[in-house]
Structures are given as structure tokens and as C-alpha cells.
C-alpha atoms as a PDB file:
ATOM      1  CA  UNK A   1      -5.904 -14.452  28.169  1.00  0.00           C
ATOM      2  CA  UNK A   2      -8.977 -16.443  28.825  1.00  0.00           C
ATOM      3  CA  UNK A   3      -9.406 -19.163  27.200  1.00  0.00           C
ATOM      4  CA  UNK A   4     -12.537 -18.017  24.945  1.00  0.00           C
ATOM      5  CA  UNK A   5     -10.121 -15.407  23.914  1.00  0.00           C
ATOM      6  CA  UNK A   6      -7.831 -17.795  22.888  1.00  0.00           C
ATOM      7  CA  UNK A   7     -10.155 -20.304  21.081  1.00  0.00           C
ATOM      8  CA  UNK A   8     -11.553 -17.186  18.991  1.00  0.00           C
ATOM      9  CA  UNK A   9      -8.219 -15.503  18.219  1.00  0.00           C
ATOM     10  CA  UNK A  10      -7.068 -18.800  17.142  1.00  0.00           C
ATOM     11  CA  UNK A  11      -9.894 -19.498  14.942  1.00  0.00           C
ATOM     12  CA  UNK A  12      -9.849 -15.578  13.509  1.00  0.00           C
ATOM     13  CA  UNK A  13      -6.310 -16.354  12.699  1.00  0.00           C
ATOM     14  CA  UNK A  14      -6.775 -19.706  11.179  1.00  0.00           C
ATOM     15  CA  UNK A  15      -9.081 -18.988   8.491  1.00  0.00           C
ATOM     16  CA  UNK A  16      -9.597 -16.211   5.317  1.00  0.00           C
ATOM     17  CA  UNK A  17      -6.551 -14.606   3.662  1.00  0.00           C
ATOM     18  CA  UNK A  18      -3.701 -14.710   4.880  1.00  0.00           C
ATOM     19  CA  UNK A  19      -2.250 -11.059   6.148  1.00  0.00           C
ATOM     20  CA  UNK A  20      -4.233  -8.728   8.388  1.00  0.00           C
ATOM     21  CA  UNK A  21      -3.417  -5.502   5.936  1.00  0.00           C
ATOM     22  CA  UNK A  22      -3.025  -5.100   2.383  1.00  0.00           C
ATOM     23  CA  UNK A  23      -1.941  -2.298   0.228  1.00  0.00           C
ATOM     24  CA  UNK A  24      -3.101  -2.049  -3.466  1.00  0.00           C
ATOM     25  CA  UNK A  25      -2.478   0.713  -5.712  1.00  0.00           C
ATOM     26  CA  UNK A  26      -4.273   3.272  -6.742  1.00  0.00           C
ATOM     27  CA  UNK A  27      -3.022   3.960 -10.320  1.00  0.00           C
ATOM     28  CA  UNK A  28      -2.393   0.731 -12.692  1.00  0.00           C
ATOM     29  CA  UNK A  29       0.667  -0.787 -12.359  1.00  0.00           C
ATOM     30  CA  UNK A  30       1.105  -3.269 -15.131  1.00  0.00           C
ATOM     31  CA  UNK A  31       4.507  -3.221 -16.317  1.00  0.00           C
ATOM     32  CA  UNK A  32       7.785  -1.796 -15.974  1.00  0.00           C
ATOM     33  CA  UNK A  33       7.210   1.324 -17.643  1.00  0.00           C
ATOM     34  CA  UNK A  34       3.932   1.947 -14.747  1.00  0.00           C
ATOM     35  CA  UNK A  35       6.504   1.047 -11.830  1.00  0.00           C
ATOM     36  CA  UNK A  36       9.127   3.500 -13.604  1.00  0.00           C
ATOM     37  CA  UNK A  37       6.434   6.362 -13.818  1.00  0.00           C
ATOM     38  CA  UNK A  38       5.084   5.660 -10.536  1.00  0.00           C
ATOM     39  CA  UNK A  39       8.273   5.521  -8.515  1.00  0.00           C
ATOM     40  CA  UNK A  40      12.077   6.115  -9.636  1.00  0.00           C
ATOM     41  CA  UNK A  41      12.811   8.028 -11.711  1.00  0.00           C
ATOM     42  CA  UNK A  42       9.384   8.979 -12.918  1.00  0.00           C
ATOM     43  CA  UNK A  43       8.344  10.445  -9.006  1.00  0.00           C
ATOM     44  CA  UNK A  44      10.897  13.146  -9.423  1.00  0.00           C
ATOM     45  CA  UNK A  45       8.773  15.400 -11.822  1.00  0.00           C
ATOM     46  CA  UNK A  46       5.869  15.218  -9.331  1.00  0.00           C
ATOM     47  CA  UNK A  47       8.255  16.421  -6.545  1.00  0.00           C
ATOM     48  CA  UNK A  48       9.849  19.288  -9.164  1.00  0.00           C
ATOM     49  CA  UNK A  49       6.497  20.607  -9.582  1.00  0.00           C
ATOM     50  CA  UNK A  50       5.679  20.356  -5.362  1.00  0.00           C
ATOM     51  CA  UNK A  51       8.616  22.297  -5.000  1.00  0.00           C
ATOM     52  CA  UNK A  52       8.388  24.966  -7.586  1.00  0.00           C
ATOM     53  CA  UNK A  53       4.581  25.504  -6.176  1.00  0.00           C
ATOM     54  CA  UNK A  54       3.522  23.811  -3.111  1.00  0.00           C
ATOM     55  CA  UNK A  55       0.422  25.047  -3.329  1.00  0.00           C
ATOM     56  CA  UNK A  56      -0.384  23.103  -6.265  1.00  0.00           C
ATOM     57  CA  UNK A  57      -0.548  19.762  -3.763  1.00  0.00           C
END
């Protein structure tokens, strides 16, 4: 690596938040109760109806 390269990767790095990916949600998530419909165990009625009509995805 040259050492421009370098200097600038360095520098990119450095500064700004940290992290080069996030991942936010896209339904609210606020308390337990969001998490619980969201994932485990609430998640299983949105793969029941998948599998009773996939078509519906």
C-alpha cells in the first residue's frame, strides 16, 4: 500500500462514527413487548401464515 493510501485510510478510519455498517429497524422497537412481537415468540404467526399461503409473502 502506498503511502497516500495509507495516510487516507488512516484518516477515513480515524474520524466520524465509529462502525462502517449499521442496522436499524424498521418497525419500533421500544420495549419488551416490541422485541417479543418482533422476534420470539411473536415471529412464529408470521411464519404460520407463510406457510399456510406462500403466496401471501
Amino acid at each position: 500500500m502506498d503511502a497516500n493510501l495509507r495516510k487516507a485510510a488512516l484518516e477515513y478510519h480515524e474520524f466520524g462514527r465509529p462502525g462502517k455498517i449499521s442496522v436499524t429497524p424498521t418497525k419500533q422497537l421500544t420495549n419488551q413487548r416490541d422485541l417479543a412481537l418482533a422476534y420470539s415468540p411473536g415471529v412464529a404467526a408470521a411464519c404460520e401464515e407463510i406457510v399456510a399461503d406462500p403466496a401471501n409473502v
